[in-house]
Protein backbone atom coordinates (compact mmCIF):
# COMPACT_ATOMS: atom_id res chain seq x y z
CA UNK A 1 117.94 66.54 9.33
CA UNK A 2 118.97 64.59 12.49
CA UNK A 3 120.19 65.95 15.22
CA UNK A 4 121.48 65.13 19.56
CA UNK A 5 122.15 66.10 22.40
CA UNK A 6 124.89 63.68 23.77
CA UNK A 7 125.61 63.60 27.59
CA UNK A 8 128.74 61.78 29.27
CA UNK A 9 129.66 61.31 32.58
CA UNK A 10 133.25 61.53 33.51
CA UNK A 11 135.80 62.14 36.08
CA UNK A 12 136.61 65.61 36.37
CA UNK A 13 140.48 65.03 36.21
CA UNK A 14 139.79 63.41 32.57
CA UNK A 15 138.02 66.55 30.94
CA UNK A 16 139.85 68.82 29.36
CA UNK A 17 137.97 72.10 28.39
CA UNK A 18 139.24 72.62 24.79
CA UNK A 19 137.16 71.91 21.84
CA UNK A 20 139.56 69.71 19.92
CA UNK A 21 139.93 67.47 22.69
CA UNK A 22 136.21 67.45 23.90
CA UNK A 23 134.98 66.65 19.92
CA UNK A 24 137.49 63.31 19.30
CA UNK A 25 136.28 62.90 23.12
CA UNK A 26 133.31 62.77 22.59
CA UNK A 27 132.98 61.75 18.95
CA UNK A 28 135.27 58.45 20.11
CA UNK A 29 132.10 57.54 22.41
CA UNK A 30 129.43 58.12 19.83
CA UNK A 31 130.22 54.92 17.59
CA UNK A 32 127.78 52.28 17.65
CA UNK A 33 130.44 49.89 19.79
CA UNK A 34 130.45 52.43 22.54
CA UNK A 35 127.52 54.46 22.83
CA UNK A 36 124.83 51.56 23.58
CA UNK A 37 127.47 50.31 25.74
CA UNK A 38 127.84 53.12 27.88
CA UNK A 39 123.97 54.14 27.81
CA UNK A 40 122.95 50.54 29.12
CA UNK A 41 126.40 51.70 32.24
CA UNK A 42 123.93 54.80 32.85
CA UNK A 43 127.08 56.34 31.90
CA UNK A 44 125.75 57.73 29.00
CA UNK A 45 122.48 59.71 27.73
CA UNK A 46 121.33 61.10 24.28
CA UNK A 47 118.03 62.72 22.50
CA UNK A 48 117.32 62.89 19.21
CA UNK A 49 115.70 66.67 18.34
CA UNK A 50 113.07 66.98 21.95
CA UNK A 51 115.97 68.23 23.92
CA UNK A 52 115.34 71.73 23.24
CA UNK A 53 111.60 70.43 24.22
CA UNK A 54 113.26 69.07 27.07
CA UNK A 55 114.47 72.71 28.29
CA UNK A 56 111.57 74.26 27.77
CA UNK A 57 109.85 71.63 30.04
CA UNK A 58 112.40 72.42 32.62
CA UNK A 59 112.36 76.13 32.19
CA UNK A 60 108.51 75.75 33.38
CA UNK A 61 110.25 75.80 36.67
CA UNK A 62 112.42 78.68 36.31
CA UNK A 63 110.05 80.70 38.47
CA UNK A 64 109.54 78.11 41.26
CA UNK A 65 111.33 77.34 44.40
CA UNK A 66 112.78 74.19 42.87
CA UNK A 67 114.25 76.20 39.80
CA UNK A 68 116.12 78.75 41.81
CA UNK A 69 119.50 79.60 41.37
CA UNK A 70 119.26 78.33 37.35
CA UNK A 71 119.10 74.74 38.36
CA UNK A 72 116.95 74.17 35.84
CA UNK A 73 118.85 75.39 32.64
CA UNK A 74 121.78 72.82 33.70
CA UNK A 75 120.35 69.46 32.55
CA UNK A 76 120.19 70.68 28.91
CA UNK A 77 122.02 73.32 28.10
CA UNK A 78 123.47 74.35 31.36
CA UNK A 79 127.42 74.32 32.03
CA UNK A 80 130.72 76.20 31.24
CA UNK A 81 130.10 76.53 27.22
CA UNK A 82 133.50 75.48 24.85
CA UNK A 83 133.28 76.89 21.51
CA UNK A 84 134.36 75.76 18.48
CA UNK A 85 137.60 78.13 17.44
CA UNK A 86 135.42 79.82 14.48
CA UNK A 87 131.94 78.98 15.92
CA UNK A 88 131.54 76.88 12.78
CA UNK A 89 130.07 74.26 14.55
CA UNK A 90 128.22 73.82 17.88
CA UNK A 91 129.58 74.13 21.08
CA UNK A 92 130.41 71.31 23.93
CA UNK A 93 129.16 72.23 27.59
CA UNK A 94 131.03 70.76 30.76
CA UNK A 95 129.12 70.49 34.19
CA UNK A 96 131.93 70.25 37.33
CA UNK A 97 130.42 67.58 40.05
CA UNK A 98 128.79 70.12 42.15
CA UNK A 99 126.98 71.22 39.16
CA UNK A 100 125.93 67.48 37.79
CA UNK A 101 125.19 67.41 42.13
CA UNK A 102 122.71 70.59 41.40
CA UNK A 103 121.31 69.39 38.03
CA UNK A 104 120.27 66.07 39.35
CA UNK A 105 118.99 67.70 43.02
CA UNK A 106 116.88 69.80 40.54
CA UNK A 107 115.71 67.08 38.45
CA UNK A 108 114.82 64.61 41.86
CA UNK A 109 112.83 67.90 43.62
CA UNK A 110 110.88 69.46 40.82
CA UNK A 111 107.64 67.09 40.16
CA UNK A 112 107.24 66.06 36.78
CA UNK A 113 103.03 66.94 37.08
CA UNK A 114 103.59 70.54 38.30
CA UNK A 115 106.56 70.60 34.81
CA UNK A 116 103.76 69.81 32.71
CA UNK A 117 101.41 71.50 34.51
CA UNK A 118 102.95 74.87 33.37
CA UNK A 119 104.27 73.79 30.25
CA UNK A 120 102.34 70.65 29.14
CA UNK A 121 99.75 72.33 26.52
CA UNK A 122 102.51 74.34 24.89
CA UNK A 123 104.96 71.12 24.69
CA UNK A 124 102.01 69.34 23.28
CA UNK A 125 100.84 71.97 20.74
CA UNK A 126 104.43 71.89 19.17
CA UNK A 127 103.53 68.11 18.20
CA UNK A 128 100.24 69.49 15.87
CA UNK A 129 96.84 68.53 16.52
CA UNK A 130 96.86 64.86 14.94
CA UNK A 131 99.69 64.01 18.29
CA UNK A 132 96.77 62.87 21.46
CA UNK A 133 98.23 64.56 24.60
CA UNK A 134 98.65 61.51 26.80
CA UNK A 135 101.20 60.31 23.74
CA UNK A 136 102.89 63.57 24.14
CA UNK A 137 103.07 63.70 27.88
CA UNK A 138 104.29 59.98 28.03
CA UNK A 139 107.17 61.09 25.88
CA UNK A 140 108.60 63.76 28.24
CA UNK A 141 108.37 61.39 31.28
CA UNK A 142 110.41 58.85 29.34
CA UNK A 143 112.72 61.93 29.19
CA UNK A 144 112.71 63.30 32.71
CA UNK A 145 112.72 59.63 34.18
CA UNK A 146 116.01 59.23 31.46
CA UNK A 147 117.81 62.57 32.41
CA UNK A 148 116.71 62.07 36.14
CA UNK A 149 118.21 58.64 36.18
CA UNK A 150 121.61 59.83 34.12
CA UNK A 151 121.88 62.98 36.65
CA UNK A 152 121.54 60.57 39.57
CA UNK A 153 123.95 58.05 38.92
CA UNK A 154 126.84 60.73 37.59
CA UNK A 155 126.25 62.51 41.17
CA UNK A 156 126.22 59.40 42.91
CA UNK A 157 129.67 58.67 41.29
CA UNK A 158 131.14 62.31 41.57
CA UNK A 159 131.38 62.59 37.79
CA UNK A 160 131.73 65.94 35.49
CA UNK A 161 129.24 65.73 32.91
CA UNK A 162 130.21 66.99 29.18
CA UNK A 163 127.62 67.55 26.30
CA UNK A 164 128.01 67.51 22.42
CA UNK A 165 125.34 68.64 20.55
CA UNK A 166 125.56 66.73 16.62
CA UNK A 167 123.79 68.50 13.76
């Protein structure tokens, strides 16, 4: 089974927070002629199954200076939730600019040692024993540098930031 996380930066006035609208949205920039294009803009992020590994890793910080206020549940899963009409399938989540501002302050301040520092042997456990932690560990700093990068540029640029998650 396959599944993503799917981030988009936009301008706020574009997003509309209704869940018909938000899947052709974001279903329209998920084809293979878009997608790349738009992740090589930095306009455009996605995982494949480790973003739930992701949030853990940033939920290491929850009890830290750097993680106060719930900064660090907005990269992931953070943002005003739109549900499907039957919850049938998954929801879409929509950060405003201040909170893509927040996310990505979040994601700059907290270091990425201390992250694994709290949450590193877990993270790596959940890969079995036959996965060498260094492997591990250089997988989730390909991801922070990613999302820190993504966050960045759509605060840079003012943008809202909506999320699909595809199962």
């Amino acid at each position: 089974m396959s599944y993503h996380m799917h981030l988009r930066a936009v301008r706020e006035s574009e997003v509309r927070k209704e869940y018909a609208w938000l899947e052709e949205f974001m279903a329209a920039a998920w084809g293979w002629d878009v997608h790349p294009a738009e992740c090589a803009a930095g306009v455009a992020k996605s995982f494949e199954k480790d973003f739930g590994l992701v949030h853990e890793l940033y939920e290491a910080a929850a009890g830290r200076p750097e993680g106060a206020g719930g900064a660090w549940e907005l990269p992931v899963y953070g943002g005003d939730v739109v549900r499907h009409p039957t919850d049938a399938q998954p929801p879409f989540a929509h950060l405003t600019p201040g909170a893509t501002q927040r996310a990505s302050a979040f994601l700059t301040d907290v270091p990425f040692d201390a992250l694994w520092a709290s949450a590193g042997r877990r993270l790596h456990a959940s890969f079995g024993p036959s996965w060498a932690e260094e492997d591990v560990r250089g997988i989730f700093v390909r991801h922070h540098e990613g999302m820190r990068a993504f966050y960045d540029r759509a605060a840079a640029d003012g943008r809202a930031v909506v999320k699909a998650f595809w199962y």
